[in-house]
Protein backbone atom coordinates (compact mmCIF):
# COMPACT_ATOMS: atom_id res chain seq x y z
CA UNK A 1 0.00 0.00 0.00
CA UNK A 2 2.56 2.13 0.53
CA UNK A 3 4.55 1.96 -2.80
CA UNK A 4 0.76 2.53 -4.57
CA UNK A 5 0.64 5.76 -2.37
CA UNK A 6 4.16 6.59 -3.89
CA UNK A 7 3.13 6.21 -7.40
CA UNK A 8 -0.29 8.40 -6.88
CA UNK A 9 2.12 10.75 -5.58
CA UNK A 10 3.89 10.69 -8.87
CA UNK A 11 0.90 10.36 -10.95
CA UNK A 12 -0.72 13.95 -9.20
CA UNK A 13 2.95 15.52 -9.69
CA UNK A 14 3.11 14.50 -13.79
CA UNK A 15 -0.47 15.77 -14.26
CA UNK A 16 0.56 19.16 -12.30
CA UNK A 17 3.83 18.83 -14.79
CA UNK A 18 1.19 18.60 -17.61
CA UNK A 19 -1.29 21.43 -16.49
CA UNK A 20 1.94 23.94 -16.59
CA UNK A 21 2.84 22.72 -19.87
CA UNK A 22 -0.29 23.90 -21.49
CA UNK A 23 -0.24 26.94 -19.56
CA UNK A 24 3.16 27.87 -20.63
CA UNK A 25 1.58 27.07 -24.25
CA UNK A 26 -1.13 29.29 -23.81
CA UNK A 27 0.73 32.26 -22.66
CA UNK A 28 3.07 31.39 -25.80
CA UNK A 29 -0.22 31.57 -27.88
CA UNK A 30 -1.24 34.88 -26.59
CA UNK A 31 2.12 36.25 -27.16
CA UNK A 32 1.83 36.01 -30.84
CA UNK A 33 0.63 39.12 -32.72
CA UNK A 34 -2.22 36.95 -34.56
C-alpha cells in the first residue's frame, strides 16, 4: 500500500507537470501578434 501511495504521488505531480505545460503554451499563444 505504501509503494501505490508513492506512485499516486507521482501520478498527481506529472499531471501538475502537464497542467503547466499547457499553460506555458497558452501564454506562448497569446504572445503572438495573430
Amino acid at each position: 500500500m505504501k509503494k501505490r501511495k508513492g506512485e499516486n504521488a507521482d501520478d498527481t505531480k506529472q499531471i501538475a507537470d502537464g497542467t503547466k505545460q499547457i499553460a506555458d503554451d497558452t501564454k506562448q499563444n497569446k504572445k503572438r501578434p495573430e
